[in-house]
PDB file of N, CA and C in Angstrom:
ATOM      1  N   UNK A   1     -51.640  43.117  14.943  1.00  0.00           N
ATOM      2  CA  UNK A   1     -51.444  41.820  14.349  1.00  0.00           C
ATOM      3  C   UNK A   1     -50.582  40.968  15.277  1.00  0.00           C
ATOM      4  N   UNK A   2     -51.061  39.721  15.812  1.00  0.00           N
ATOM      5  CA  UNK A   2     -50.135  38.683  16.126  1.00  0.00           C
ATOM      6  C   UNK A   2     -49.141  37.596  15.303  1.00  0.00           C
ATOM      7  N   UNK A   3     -48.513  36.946  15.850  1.00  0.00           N
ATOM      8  CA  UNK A   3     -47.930  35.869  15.670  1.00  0.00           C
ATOM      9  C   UNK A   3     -48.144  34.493  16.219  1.00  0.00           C
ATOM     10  N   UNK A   4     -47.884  33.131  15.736  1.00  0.00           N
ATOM     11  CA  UNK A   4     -47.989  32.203  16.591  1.00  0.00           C
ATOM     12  C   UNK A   4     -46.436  32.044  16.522  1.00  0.00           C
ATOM     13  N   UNK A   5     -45.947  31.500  17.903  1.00  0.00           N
ATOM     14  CA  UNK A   5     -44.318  30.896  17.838  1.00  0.00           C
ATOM     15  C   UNK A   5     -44.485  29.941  18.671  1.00  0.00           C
ATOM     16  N   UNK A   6     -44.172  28.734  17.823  1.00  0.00           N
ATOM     17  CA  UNK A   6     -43.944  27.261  18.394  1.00  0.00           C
ATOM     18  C   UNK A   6     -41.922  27.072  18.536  1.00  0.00           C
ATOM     19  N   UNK A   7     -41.711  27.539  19.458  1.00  0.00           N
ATOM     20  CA  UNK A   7     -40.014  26.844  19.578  1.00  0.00           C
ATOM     21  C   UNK A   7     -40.000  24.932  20.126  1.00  0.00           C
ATOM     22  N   UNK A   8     -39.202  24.451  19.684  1.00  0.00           N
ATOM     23  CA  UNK A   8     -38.673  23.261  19.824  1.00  0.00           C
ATOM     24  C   UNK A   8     -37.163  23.087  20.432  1.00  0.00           C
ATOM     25  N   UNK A   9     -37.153  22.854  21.528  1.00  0.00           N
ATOM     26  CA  UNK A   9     -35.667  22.817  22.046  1.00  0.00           C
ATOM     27  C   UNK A   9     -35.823  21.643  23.020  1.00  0.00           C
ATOM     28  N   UNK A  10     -34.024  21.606  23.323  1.00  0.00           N
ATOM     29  CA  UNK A  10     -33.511  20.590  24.060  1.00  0.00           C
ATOM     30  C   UNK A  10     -33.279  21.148  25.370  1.00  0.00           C
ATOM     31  N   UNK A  11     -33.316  20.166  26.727  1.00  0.00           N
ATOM     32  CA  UNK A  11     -33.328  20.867  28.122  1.00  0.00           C
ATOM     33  C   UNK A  11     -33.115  20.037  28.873  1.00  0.00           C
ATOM     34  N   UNK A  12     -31.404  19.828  29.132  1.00  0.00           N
ATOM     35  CA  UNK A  12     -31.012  18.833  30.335  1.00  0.00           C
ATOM     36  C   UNK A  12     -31.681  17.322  29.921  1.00  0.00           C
ATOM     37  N   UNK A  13     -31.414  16.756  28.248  1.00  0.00           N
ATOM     38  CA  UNK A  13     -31.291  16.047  27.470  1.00  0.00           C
ATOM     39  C   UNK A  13     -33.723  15.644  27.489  1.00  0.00           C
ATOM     40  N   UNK A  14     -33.981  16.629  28.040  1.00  0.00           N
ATOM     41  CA  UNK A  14     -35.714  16.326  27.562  1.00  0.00           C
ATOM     42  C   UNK A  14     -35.988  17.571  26.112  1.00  0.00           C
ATOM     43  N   UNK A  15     -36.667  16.846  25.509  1.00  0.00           N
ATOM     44  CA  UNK A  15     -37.227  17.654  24.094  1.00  0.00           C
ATOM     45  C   UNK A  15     -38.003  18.538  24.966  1.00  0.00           C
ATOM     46  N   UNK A  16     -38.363  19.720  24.532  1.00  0.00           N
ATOM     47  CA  UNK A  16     -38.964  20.730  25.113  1.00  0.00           C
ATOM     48  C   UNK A  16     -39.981  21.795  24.223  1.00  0.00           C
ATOM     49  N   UNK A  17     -41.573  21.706  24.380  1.00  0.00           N
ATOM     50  CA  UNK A  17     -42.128  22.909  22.942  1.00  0.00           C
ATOM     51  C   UNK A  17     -42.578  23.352  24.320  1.00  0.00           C
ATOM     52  N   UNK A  18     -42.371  24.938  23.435  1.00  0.00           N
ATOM     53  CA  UNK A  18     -43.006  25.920  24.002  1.00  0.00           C
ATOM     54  C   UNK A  18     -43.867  27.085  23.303  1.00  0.00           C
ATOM     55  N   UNK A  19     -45.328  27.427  23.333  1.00  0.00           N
ATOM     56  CA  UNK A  19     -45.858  28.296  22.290  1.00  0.00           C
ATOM     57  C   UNK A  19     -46.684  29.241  22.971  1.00  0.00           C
ATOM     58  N   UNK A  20     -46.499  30.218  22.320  1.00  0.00           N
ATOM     59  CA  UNK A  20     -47.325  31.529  22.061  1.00  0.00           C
ATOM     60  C   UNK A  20     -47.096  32.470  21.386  1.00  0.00           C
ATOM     61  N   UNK A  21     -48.486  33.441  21.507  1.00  0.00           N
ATOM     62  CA  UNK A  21     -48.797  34.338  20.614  1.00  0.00           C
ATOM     63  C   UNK A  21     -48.338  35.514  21.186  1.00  0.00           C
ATOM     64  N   UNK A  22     -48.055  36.385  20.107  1.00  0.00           N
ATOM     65  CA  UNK A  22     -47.400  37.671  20.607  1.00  0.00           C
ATOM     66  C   UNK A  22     -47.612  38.828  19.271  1.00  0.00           C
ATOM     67  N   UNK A  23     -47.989  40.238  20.087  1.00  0.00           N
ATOM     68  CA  UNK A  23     -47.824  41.255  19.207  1.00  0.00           C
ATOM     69  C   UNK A  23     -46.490  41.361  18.437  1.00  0.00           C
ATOM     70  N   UNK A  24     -46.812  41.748  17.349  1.00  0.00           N
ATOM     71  CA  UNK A  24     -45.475  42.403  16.275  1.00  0.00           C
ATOM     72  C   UNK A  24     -45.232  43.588  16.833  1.00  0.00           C
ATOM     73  N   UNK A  25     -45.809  44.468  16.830  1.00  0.00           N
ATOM     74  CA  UNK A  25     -45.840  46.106  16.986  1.00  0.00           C
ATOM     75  C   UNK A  25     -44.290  46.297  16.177  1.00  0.00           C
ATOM     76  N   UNK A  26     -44.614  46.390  14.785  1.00  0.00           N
ATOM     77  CA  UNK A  26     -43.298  46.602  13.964  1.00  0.00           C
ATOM     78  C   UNK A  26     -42.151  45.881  14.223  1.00  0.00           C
ATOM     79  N   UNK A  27     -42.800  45.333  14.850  1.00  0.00           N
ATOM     80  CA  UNK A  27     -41.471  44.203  14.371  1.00  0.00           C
ATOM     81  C   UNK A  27     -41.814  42.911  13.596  1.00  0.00           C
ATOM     82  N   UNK A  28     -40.524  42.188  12.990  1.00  0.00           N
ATOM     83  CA  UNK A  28     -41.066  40.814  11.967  1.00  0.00           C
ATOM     84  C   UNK A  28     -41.073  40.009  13.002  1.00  0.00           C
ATOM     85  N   UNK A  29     -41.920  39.021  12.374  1.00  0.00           N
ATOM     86  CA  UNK A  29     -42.016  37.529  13.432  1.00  0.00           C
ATOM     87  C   UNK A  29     -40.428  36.988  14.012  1.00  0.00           C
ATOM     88  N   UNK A  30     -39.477  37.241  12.683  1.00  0.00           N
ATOM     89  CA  UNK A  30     -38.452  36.363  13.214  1.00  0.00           C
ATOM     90  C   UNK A  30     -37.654  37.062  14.491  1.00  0.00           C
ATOM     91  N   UNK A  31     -37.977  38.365  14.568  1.00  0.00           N
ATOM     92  CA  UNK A  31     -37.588  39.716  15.672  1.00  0.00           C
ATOM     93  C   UNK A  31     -37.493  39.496  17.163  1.00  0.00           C
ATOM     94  N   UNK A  32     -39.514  38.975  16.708  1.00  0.00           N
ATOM     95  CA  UNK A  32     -40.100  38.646  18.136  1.00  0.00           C
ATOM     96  C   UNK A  32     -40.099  36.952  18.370  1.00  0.00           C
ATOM     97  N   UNK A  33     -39.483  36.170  17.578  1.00  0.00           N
ATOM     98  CA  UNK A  33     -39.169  34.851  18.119  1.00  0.00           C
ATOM     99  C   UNK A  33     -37.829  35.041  18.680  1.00  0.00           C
ATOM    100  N   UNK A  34     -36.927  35.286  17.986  1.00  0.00           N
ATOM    101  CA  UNK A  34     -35.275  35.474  18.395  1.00  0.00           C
ATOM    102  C   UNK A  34     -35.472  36.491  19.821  1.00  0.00           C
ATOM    103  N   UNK A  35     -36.349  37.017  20.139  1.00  0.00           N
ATOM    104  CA  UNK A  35     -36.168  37.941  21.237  1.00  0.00           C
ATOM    105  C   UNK A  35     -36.973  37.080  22.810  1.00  0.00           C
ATOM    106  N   UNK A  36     -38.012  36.659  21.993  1.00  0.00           N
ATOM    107  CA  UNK A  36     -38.886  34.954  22.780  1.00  0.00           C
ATOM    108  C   UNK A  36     -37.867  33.970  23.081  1.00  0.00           C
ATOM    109  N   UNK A  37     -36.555  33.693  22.071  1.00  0.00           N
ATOM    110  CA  UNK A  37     -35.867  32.929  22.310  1.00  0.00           C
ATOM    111  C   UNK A  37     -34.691  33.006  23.686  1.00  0.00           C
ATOM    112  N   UNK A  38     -34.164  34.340  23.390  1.00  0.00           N
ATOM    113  CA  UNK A  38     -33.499  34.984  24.319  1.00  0.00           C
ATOM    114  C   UNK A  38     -33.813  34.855  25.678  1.00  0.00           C
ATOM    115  N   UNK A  39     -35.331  34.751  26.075  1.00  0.00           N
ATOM    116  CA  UNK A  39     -35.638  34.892  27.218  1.00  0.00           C
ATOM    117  C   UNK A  39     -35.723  33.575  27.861  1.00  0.00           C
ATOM    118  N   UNK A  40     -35.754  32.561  26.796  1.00  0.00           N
ATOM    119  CA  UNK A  40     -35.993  31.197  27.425  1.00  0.00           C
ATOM    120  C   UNK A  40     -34.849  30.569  27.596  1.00  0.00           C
ATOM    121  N   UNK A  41     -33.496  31.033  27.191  1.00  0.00           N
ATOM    122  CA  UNK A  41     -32.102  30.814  27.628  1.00  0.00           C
ATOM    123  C   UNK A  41     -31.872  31.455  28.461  1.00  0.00           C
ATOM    124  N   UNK A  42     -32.162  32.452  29.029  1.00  0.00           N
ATOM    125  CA  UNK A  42     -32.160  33.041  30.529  1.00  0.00           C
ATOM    126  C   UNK A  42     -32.935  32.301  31.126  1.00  0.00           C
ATOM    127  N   UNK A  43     -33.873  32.477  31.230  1.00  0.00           N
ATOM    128  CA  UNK A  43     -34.508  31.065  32.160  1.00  0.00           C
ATOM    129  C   UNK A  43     -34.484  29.801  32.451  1.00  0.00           C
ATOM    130  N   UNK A  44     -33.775  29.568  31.441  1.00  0.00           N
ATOM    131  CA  UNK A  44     -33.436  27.785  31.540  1.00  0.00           C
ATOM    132  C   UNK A  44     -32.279  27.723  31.943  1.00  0.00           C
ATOM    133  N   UNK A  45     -31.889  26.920  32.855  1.00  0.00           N
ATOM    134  CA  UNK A  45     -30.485  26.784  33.258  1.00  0.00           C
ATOM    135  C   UNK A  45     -29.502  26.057  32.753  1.00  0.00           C
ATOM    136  N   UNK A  46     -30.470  25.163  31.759  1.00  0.00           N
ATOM    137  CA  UNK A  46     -29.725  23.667  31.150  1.00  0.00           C
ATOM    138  C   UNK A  46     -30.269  23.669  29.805  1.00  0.00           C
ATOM    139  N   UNK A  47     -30.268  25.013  29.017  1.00  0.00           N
ATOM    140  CA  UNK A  47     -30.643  24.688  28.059  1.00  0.00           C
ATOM    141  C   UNK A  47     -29.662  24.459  27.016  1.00  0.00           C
ATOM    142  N   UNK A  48     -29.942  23.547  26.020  1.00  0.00           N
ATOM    143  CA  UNK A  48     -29.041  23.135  25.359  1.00  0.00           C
ATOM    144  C   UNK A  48     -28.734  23.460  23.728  1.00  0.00           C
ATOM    145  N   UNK A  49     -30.061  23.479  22.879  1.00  0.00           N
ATOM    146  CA  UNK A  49     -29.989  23.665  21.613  1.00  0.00           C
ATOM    147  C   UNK A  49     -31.730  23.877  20.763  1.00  0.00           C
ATOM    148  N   UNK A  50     -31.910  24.734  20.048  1.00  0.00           N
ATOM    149  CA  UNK A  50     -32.964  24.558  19.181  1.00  0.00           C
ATOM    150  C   UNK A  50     -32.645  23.700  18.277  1.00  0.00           C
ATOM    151  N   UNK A  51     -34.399  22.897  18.092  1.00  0.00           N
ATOM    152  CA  UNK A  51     -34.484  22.079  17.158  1.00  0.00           C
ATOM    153  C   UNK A  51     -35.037  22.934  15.836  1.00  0.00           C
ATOM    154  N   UNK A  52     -36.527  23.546  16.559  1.00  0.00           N
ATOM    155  CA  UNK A  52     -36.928  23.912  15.189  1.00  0.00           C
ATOM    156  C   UNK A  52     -38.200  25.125  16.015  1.00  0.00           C
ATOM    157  N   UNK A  53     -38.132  26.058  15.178  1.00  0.00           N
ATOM    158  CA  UNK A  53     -39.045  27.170  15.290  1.00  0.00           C
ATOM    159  C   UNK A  53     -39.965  27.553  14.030  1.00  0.00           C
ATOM    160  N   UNK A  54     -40.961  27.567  14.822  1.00  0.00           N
ATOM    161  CA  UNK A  54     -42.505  27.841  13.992  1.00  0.00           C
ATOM    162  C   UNK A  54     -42.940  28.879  14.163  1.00  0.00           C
ATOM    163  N   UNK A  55     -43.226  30.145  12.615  1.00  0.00           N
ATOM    164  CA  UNK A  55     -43.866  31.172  13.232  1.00  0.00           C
ATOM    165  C   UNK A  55     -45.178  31.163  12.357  1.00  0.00           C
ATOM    166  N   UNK A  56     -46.277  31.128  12.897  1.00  0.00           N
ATOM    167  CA  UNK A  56     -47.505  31.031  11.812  1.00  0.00           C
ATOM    168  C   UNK A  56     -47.723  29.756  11.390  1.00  0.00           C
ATOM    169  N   UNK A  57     -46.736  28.423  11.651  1.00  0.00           N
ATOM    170  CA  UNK A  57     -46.660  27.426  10.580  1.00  0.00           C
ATOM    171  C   UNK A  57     -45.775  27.216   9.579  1.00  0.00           C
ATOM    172  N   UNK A  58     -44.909  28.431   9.468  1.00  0.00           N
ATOM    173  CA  UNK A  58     -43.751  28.523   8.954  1.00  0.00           C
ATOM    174  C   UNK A  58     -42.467  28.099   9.344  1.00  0.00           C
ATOM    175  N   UNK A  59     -41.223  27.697   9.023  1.00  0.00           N
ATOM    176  CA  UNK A  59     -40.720  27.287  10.054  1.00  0.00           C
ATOM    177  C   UNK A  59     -38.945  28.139   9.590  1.00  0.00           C
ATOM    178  N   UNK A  60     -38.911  28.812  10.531  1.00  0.00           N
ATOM    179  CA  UNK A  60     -38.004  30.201  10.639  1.00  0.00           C
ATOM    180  C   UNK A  60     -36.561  29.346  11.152  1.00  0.00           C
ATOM    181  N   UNK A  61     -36.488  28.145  11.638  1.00  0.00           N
ATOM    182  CA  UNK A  61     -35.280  27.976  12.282  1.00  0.00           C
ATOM    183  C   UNK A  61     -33.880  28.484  12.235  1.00  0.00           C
ATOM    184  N   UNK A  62     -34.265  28.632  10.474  1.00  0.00           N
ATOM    185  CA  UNK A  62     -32.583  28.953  10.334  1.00  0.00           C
ATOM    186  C   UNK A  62     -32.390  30.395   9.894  1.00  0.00           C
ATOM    187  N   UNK A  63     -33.394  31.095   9.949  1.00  0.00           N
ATOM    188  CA  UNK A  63     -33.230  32.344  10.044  1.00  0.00           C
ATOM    189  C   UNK A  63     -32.980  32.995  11.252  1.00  0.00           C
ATOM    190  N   UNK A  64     -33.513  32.434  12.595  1.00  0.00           N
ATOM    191  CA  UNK A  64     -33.175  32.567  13.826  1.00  0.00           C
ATOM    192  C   UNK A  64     -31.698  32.214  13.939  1.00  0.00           C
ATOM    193  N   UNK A  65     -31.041  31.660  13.863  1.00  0.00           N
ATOM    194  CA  UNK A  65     -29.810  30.897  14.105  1.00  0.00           C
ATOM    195  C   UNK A  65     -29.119  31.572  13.297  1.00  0.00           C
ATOM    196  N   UNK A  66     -29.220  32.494  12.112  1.00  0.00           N
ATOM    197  CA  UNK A  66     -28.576  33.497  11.401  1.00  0.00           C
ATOM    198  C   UNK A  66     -28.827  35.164  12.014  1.00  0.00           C
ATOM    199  N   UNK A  67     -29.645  35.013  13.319  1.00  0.00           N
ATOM    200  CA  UNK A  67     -29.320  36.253  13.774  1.00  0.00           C
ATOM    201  C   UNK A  67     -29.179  35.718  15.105  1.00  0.00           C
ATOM    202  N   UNK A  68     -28.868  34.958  15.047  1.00  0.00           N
ATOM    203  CA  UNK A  68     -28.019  34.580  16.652  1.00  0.00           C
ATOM    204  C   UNK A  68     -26.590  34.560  16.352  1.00  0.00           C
ATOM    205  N   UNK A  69     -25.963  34.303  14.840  1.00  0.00           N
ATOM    206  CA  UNK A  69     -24.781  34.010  15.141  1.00  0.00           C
ATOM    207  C   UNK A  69     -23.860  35.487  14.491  1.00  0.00           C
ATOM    208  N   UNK A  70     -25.070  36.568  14.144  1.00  0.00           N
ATOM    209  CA  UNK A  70     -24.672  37.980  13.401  1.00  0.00           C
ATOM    210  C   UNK A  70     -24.823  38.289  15.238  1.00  0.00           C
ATOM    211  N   UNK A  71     -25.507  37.924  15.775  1.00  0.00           N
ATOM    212  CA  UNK A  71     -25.349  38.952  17.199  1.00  0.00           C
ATOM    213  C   UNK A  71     -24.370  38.699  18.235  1.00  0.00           C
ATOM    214  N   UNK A  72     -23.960  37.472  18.348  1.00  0.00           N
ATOM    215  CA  UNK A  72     -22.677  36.779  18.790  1.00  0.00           C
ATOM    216  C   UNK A  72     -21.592  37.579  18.527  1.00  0.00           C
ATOM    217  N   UNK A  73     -21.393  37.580  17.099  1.00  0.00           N
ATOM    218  CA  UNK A  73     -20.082  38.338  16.730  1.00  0.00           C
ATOM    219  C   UNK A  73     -19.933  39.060  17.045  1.00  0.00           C
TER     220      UNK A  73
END
């Protein structure tokens, strides 16, 4: 089973979407977005903030941002 993940972010003050599809393989969508997310703050040098994340059409934002700030701690 896949996922769709539409992220929405900010990047050296340009709006920024970025999407694709990705296996679950046991994991939940919000797993494999927050882990999608991870990688695009390593790569970006100037990244600044999510706006809004889409998984399926759903929109997960603030469930992401509640395991960003449990993994922080």
């Amino acid at each position: 089973m896949t996922v769709l993940i539409v992220i929405h972010y900010i990047s050296n003050d340009n709006k920024v979407m970025q999407r694709g599809s990705f296996p679950l393989r046991g994991k939940s969508k919000e797993q494999v977005a927050y882990e999608w997310l991870r990688q695009i703050k390593r790569e970006m040098p100037y990244y600044e903030e999510v706006e809004k994340i889409l998984a399926d059409g759903e929109d997960i934002t603030d469930l992401i941002k509640k395991l960003e700030n449990t993994n922080i701690n």
